[in-house]
N, C-alpha and C. Protein backbone atom coordinates (compact mmCIF):
# COMPACT_ATOMS: atom_id res chain seq x y z
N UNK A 1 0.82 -1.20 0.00
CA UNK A 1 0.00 0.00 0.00
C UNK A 1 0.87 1.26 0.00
N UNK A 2 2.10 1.41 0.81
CA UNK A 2 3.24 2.30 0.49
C UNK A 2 3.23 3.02 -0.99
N UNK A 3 3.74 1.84 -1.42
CA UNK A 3 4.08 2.00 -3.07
C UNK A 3 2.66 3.02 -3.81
N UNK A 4 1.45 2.60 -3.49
CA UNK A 4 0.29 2.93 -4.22
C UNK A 4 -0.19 4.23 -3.70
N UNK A 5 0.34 4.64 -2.04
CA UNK A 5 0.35 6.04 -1.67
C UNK A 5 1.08 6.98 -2.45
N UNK A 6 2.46 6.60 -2.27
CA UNK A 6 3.46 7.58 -2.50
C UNK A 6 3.17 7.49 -4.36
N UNK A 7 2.84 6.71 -4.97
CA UNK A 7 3.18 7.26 -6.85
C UNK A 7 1.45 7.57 -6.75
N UNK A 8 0.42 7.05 -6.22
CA UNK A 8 -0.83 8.14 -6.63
C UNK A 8 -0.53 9.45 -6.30
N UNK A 9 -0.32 9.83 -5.27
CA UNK A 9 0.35 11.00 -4.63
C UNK A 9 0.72 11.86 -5.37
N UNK A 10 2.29 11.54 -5.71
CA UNK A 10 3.21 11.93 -6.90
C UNK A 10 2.47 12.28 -7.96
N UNK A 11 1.84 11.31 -8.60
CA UNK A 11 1.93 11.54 -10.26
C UNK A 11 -0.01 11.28 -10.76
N UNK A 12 -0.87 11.16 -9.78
CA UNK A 12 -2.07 11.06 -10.02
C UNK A 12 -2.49 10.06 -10.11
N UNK A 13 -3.71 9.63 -10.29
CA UNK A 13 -4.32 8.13 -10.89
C UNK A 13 -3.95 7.95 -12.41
N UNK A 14 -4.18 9.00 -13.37
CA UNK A 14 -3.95 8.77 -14.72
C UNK A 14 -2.93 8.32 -15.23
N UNK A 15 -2.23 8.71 -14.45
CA UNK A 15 -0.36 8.06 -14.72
C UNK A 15 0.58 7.39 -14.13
N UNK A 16 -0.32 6.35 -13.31
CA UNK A 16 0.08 5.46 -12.48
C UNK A 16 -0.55 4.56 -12.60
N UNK A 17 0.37 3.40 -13.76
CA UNK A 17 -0.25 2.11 -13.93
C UNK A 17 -0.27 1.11 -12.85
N UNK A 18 -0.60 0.06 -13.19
CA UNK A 18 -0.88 -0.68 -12.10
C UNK A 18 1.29 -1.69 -12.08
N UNK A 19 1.30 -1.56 -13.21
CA UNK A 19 2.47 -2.17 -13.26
C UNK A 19 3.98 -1.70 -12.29
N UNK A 20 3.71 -0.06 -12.52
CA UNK A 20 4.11 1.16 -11.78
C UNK A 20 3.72 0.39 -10.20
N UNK A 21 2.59 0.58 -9.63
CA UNK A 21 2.55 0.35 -8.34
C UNK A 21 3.48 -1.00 -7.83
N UNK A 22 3.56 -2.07 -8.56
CA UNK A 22 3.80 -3.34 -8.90
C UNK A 22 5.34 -3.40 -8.56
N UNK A 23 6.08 -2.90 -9.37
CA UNK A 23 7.37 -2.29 -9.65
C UNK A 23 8.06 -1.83 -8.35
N UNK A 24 7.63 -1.11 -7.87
CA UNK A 24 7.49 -0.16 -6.80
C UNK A 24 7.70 -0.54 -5.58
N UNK A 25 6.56 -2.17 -5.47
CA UNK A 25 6.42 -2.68 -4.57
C UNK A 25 7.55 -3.93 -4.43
N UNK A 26 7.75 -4.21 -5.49
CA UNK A 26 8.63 -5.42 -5.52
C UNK A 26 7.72 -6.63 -5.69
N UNK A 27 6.49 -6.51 -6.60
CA UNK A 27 5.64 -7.79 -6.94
C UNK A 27 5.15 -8.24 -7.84
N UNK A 28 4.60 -9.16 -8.07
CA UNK A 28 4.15 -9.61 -9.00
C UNK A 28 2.34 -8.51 -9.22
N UNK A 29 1.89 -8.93 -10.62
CA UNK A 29 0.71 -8.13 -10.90
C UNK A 29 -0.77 -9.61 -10.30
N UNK A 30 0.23 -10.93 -10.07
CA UNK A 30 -0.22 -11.72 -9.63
C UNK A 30 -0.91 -11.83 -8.18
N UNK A 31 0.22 -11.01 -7.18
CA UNK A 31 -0.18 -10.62 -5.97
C UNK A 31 -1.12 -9.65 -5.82
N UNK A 32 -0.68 -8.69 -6.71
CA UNK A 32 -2.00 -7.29 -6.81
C UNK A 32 -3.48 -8.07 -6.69
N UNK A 33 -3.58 -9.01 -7.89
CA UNK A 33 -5.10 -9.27 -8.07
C UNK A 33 -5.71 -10.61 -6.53
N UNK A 34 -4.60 -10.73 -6.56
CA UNK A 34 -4.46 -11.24 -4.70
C UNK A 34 -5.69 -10.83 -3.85
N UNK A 35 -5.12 -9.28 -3.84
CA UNK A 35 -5.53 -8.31 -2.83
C UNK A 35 -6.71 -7.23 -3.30
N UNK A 36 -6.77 -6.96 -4.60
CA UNK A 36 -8.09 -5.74 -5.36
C UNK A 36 -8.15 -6.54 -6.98
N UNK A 37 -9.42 -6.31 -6.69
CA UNK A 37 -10.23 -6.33 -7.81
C UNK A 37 -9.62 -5.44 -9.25
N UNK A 38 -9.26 -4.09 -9.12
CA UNK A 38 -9.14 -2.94 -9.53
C UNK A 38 -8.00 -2.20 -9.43
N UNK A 39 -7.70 -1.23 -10.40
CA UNK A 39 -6.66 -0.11 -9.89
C UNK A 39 -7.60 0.84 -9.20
N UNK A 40 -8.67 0.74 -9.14
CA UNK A 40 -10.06 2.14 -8.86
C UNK A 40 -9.56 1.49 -7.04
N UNK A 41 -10.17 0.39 -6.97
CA UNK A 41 -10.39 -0.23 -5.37
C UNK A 41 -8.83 -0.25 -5.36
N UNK A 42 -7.80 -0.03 -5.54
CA UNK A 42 -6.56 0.30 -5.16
C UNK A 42 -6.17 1.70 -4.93
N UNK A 43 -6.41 2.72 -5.61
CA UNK A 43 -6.81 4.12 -4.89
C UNK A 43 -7.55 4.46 -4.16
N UNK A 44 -8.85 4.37 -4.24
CA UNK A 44 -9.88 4.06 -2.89
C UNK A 44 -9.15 3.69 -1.58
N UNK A 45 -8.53 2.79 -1.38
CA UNK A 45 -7.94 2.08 -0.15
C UNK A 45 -6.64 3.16 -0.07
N UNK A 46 -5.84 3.63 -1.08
CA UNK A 46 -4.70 4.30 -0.86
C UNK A 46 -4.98 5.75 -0.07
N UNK A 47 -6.13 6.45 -0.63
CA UNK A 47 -6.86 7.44 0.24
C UNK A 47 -7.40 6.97 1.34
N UNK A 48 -7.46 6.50 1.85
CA UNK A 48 -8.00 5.74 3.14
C UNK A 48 -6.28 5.72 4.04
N UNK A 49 -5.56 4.99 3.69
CA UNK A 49 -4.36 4.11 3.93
C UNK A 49 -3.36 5.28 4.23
N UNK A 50 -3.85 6.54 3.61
CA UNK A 50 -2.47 7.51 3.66
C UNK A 50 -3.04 8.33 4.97
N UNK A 51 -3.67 8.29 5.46
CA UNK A 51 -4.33 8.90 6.78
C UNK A 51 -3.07 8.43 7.89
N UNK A 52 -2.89 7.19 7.96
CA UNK A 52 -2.15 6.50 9.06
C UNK A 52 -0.67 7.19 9.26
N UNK A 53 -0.24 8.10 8.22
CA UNK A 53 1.31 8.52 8.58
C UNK A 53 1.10 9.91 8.06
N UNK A 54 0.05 10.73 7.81
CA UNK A 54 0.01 11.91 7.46
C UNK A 54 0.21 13.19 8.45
N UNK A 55 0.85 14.13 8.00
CA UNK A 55 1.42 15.47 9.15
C UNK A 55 0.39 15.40 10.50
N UNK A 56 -1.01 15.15 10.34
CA UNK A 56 -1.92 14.92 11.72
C UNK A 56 -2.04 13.90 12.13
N UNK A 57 -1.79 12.94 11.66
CA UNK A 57 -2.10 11.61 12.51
C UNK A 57 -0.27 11.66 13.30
N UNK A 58 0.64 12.09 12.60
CA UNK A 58 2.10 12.08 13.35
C UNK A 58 1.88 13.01 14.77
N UNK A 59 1.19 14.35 14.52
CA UNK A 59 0.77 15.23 15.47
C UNK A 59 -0.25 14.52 17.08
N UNK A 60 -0.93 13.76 16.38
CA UNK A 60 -1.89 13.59 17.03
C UNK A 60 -1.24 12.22 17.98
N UNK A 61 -0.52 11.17 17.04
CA UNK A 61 0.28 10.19 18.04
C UNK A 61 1.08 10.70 19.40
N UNK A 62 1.92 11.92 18.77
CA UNK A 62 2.41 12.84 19.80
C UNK A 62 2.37 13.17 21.04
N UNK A 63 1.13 13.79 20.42
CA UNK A 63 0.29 14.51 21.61
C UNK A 63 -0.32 13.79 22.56
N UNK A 64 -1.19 14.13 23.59
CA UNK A 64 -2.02 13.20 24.61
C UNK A 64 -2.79 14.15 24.98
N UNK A 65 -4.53 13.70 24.26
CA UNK A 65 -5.33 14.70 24.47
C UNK A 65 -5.76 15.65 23.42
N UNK A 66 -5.46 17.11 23.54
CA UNK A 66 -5.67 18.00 22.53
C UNK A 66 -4.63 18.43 22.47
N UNK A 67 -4.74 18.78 20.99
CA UNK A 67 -3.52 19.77 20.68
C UNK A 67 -3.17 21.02 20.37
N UNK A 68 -2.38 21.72 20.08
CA UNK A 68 -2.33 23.00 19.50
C UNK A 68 -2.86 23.22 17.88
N UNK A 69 -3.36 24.05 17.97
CA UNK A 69 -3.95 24.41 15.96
C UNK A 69 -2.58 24.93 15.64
N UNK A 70 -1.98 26.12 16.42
CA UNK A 70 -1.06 26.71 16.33
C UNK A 70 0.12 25.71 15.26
N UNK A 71 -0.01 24.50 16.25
CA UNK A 71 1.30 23.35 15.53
C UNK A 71 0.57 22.86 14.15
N UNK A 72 -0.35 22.29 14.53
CA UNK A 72 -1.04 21.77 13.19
C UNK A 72 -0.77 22.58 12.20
N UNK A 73 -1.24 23.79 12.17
CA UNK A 73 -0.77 25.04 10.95
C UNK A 73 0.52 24.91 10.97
N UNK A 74 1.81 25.13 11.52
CA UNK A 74 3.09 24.92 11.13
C UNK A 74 3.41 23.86 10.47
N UNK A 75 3.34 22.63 11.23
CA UNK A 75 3.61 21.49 10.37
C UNK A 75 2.65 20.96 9.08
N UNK A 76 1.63 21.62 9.02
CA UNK A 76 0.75 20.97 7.46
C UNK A 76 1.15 21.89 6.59
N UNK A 77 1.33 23.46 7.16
CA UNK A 77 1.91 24.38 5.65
C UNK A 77 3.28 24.50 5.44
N UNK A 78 4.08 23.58 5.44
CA UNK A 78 5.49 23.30 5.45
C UNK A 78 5.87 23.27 4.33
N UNK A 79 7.47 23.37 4.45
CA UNK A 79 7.71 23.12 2.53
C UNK A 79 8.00 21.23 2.61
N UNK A 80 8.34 20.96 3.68
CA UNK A 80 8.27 19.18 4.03
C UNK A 80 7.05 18.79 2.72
N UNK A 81 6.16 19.41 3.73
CA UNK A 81 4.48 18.74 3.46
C UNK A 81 4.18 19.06 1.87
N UNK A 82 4.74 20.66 1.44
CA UNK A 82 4.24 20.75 -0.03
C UNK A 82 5.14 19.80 -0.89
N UNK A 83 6.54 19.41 -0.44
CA UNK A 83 7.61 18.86 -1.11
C UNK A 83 7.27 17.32 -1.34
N UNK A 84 6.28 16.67 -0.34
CA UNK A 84 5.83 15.22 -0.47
C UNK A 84 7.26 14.80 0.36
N UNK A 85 8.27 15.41 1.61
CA UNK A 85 9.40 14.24 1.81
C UNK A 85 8.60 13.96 2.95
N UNK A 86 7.57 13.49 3.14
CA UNK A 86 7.32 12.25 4.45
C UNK A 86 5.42 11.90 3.54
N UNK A 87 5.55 11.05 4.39
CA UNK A 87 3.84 10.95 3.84
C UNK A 87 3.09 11.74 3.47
N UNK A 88 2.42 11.95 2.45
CA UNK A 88 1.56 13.00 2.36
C UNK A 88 -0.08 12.62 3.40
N UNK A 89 -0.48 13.92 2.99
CA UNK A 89 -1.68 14.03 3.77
C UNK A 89 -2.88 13.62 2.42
N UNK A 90 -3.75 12.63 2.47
CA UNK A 90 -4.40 12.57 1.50
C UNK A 90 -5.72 13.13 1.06
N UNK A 91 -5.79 14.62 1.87
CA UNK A 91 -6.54 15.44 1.39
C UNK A 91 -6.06 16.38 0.56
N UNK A 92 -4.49 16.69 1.17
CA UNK A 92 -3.58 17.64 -0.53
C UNK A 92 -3.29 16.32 -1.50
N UNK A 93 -2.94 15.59 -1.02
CA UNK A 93 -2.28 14.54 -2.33
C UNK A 93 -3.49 13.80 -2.78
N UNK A 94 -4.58 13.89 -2.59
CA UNK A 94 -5.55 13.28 -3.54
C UNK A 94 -6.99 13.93 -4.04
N UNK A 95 -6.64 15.33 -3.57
CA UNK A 95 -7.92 16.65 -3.82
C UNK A 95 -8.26 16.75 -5.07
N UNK A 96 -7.23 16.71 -5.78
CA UNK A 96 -7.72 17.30 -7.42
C UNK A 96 -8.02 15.83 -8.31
N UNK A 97 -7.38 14.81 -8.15
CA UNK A 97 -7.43 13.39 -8.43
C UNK A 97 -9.08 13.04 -8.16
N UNK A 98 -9.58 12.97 -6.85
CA UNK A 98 -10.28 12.46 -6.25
C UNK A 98 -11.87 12.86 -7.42
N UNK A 99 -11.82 13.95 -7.63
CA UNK A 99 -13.00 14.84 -8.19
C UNK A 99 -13.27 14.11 -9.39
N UNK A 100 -12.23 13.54 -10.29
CA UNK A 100 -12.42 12.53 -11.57
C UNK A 100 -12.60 11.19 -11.18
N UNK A 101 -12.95 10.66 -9.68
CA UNK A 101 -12.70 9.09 -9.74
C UNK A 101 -14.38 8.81 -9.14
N UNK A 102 -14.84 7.18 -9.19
CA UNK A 102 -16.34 6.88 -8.87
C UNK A 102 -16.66 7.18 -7.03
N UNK A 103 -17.91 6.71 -7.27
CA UNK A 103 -18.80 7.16 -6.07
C UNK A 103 -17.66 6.82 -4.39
N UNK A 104 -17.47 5.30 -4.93
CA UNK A 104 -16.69 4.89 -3.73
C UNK A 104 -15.14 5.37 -3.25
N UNK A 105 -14.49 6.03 -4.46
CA UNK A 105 -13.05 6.96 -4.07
C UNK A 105 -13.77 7.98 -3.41
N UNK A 106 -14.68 8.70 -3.98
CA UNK A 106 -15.00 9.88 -3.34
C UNK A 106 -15.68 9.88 -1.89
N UNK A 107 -16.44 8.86 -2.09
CA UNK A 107 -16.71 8.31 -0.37
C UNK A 107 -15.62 8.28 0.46
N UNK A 108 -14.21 7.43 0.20
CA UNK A 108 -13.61 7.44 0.91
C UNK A 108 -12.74 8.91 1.09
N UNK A 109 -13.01 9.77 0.29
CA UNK A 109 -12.33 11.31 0.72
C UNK A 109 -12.74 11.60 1.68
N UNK A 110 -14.17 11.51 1.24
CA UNK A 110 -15.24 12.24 2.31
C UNK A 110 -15.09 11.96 3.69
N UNK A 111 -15.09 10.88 3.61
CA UNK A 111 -14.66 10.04 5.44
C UNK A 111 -13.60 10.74 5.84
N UNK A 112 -12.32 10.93 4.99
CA UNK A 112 -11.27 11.39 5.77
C UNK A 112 -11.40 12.76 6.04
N UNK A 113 -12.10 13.80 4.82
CA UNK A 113 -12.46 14.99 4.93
C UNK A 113 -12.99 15.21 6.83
N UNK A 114 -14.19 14.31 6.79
CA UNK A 114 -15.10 14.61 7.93
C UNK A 114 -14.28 14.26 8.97
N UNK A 115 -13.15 13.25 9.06
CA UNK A 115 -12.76 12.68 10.17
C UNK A 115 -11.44 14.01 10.37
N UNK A 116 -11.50 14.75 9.74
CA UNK A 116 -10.38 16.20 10.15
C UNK A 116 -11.16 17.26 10.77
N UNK A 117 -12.58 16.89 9.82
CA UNK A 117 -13.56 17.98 10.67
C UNK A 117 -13.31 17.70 12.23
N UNK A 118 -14.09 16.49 12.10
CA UNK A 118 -14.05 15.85 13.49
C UNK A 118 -12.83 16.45 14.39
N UNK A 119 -12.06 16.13 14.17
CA UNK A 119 -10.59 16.20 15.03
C UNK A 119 -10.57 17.51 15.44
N UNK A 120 -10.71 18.54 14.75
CA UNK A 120 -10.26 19.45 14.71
C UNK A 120 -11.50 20.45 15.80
N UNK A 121 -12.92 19.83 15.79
CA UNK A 121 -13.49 20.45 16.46
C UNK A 121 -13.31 19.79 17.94
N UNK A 122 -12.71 18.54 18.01
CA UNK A 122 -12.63 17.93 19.17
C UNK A 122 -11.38 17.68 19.84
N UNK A 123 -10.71 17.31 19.20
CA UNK A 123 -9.01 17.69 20.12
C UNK A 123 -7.94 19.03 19.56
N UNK A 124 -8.46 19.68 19.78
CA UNK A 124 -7.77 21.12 19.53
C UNK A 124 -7.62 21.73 20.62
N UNK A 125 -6.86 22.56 21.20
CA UNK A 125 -6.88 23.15 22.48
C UNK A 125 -7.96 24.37 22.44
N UNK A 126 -9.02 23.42 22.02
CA UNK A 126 -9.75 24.63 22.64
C UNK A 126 -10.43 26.14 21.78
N UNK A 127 -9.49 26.03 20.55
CA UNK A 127 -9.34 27.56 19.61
C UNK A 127 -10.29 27.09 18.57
N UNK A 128 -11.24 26.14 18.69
CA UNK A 128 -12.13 25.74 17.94
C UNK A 128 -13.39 25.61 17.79
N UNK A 129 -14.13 26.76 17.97
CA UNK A 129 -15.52 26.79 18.54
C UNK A 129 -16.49 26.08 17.75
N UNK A 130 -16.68 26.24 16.81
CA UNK A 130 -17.72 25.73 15.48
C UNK A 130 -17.33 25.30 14.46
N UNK A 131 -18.35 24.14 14.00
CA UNK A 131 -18.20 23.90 12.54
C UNK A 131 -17.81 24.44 11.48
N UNK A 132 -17.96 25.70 11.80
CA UNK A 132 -17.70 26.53 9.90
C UNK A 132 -16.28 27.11 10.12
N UNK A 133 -15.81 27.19 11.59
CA UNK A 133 -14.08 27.40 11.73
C UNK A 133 -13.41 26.41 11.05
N UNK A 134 -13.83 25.21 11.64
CA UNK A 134 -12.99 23.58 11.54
C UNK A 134 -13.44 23.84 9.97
N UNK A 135 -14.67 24.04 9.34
CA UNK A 135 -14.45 23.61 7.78
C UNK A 135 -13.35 24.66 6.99
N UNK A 136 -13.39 25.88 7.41
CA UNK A 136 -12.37 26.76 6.74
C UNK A 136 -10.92 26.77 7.30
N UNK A 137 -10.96 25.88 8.19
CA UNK A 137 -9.84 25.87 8.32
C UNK A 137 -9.36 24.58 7.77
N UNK A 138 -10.01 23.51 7.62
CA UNK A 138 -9.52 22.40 6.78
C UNK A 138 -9.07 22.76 5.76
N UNK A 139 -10.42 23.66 4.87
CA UNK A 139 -10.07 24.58 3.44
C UNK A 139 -8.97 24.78 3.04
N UNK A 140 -8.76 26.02 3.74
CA UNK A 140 -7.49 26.59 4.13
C UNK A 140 -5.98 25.58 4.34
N UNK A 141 -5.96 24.43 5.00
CA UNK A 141 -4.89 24.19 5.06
C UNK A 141 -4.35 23.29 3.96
N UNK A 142 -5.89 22.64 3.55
CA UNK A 142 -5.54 22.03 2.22
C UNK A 142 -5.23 23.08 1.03
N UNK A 143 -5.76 23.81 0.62
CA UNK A 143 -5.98 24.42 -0.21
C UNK A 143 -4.45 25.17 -0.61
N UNK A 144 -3.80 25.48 0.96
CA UNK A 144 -2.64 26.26 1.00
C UNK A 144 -1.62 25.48 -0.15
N UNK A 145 -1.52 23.87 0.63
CA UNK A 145 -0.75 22.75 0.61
C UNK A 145 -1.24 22.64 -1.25
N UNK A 146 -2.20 22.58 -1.90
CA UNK A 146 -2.47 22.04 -3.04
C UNK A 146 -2.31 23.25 -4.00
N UNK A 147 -1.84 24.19 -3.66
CA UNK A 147 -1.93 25.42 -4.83
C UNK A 147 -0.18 25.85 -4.72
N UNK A 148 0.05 25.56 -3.23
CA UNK A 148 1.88 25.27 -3.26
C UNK A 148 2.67 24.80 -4.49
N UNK A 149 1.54 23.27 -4.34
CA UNK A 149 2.60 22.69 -5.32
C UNK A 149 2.58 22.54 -6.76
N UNK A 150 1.48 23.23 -6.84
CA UNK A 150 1.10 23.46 -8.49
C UNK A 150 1.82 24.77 -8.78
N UNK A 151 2.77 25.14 -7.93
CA UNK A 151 3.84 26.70 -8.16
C UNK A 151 5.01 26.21 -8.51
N UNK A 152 5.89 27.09 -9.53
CA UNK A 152 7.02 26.94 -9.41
C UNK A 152 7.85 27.96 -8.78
N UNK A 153 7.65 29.21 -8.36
CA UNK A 153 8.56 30.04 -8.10
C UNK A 153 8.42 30.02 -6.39
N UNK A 154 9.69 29.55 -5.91
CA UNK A 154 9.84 29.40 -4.52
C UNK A 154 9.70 30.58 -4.00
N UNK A 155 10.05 31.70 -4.11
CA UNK A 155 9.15 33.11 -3.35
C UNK A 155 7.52 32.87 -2.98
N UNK A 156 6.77 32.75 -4.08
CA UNK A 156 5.60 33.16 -4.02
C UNK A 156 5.16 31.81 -3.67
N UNK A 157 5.47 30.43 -3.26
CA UNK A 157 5.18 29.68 -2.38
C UNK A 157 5.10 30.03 -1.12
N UNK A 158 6.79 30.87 -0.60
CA UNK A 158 7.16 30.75 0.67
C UNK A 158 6.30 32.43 1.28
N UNK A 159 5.85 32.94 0.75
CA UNK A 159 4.39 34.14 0.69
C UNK A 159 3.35 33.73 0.85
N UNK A 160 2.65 32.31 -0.04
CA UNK A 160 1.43 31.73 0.04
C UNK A 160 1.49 31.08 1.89
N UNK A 161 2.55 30.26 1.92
CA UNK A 161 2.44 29.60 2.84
C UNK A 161 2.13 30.42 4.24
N UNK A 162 3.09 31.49 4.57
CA UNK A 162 3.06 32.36 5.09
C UNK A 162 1.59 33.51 5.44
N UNK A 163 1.35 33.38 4.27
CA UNK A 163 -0.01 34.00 4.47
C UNK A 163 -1.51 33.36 4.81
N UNK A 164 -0.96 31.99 4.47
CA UNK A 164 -2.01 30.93 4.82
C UNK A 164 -2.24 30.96 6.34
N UNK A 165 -0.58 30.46 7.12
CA UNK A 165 -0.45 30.74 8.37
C UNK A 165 -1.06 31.74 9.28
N UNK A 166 -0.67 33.11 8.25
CA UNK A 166 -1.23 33.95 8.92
C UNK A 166 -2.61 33.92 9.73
N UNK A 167 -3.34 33.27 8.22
CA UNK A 167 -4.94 33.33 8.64
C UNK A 167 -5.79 32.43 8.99
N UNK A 168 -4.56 31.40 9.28
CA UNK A 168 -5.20 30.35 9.98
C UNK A 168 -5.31 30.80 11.34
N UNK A 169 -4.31 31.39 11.82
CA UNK A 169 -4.74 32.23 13.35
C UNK A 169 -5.83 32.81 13.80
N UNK A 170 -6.47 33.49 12.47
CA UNK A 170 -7.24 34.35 12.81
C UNK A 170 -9.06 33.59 12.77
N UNK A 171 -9.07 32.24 11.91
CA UNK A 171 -9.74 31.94 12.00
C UNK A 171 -10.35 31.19 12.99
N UNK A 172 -9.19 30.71 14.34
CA UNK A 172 -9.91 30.06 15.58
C UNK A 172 -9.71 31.37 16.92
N UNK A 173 -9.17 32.43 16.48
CA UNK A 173 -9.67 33.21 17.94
C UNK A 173 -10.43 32.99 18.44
């Protein structure tokens, strides 16, 4: 599942054969059909699967209890996080992907979508009063992370990011 995180991630569903994942993994296409039906039910599960090592679930192992938003915003608008060098988060690495794939990929966004809602209105220290904070601020941190990396000029990344930060503050006073 590694293998099928990190190159959907990377390079999308469209350009990530199944042979690619295969390769990757060190297996046969024999073992694949082992385990999925599909390359579809193999992204499906990879959006699901990339939750377990993403910038908040590392945060949240951490911690005990609630945490700071404060940190969450540092470590999700990172150049780490826009650069892909640790797990991605599979709400930036599978946002724009996700919108072209069937009912059941998008189900499984959705779950992870809601399960940040969730988090965020419930173990946060506190700087999280309502629903429509936690949704703009999900927005927001994805949104920062997914328009990063569709940039090339490292200034006006390290401005976006920065300004993202900014207003992520302002949205849990």
């Amino acid at each position: 599942m590694k293998s099928a995180v990190k190159l959907f991630a990377q390079k999308g569903f469209s350009c990530v054969s199944l042979g690619d994942v295969m390769k990757d993994a060190k297996l046969t296409h024999g073992a694949f059909y082992a385990h999925f039906d599909s390359k579809q039910t193999l992204y499906k599960e990879a959006v699901s699967a990339a939750t377990e090592h993403s910038p908040l679930a590392t945060i949240l192992r951490k911690s005990e209890g609630a945490f700071s938003v404060d940190k969450l915003v540092s470590n999700y608008l990172c150049h780490d996080h826009v650069d892909q060098k640790f797990s991605p988060c599979p709400l930036a690495a599978f946002a724009t992907d996700t919108s072209n794939q069937n009912g059941e990929t998008k189900e499984a966004y959705t779950k992870v979508f809601t399960g940040l809602i969730d988090i965020l209105e419930s173990k946060t220290d506190g700087h999280i009063n309502d629903r429509e904070s936690a949704l703009s601020l999900a927005a927001l941190l994805i949104g920062g992370v997914v328009v990063s990396r569709a940039l090339n000029d490292k200034e006006t990344i390290d401005e976006l990011l920065a300004a993202c930060i900014s207003k992520a503050s302002k949205l849990v006073e």
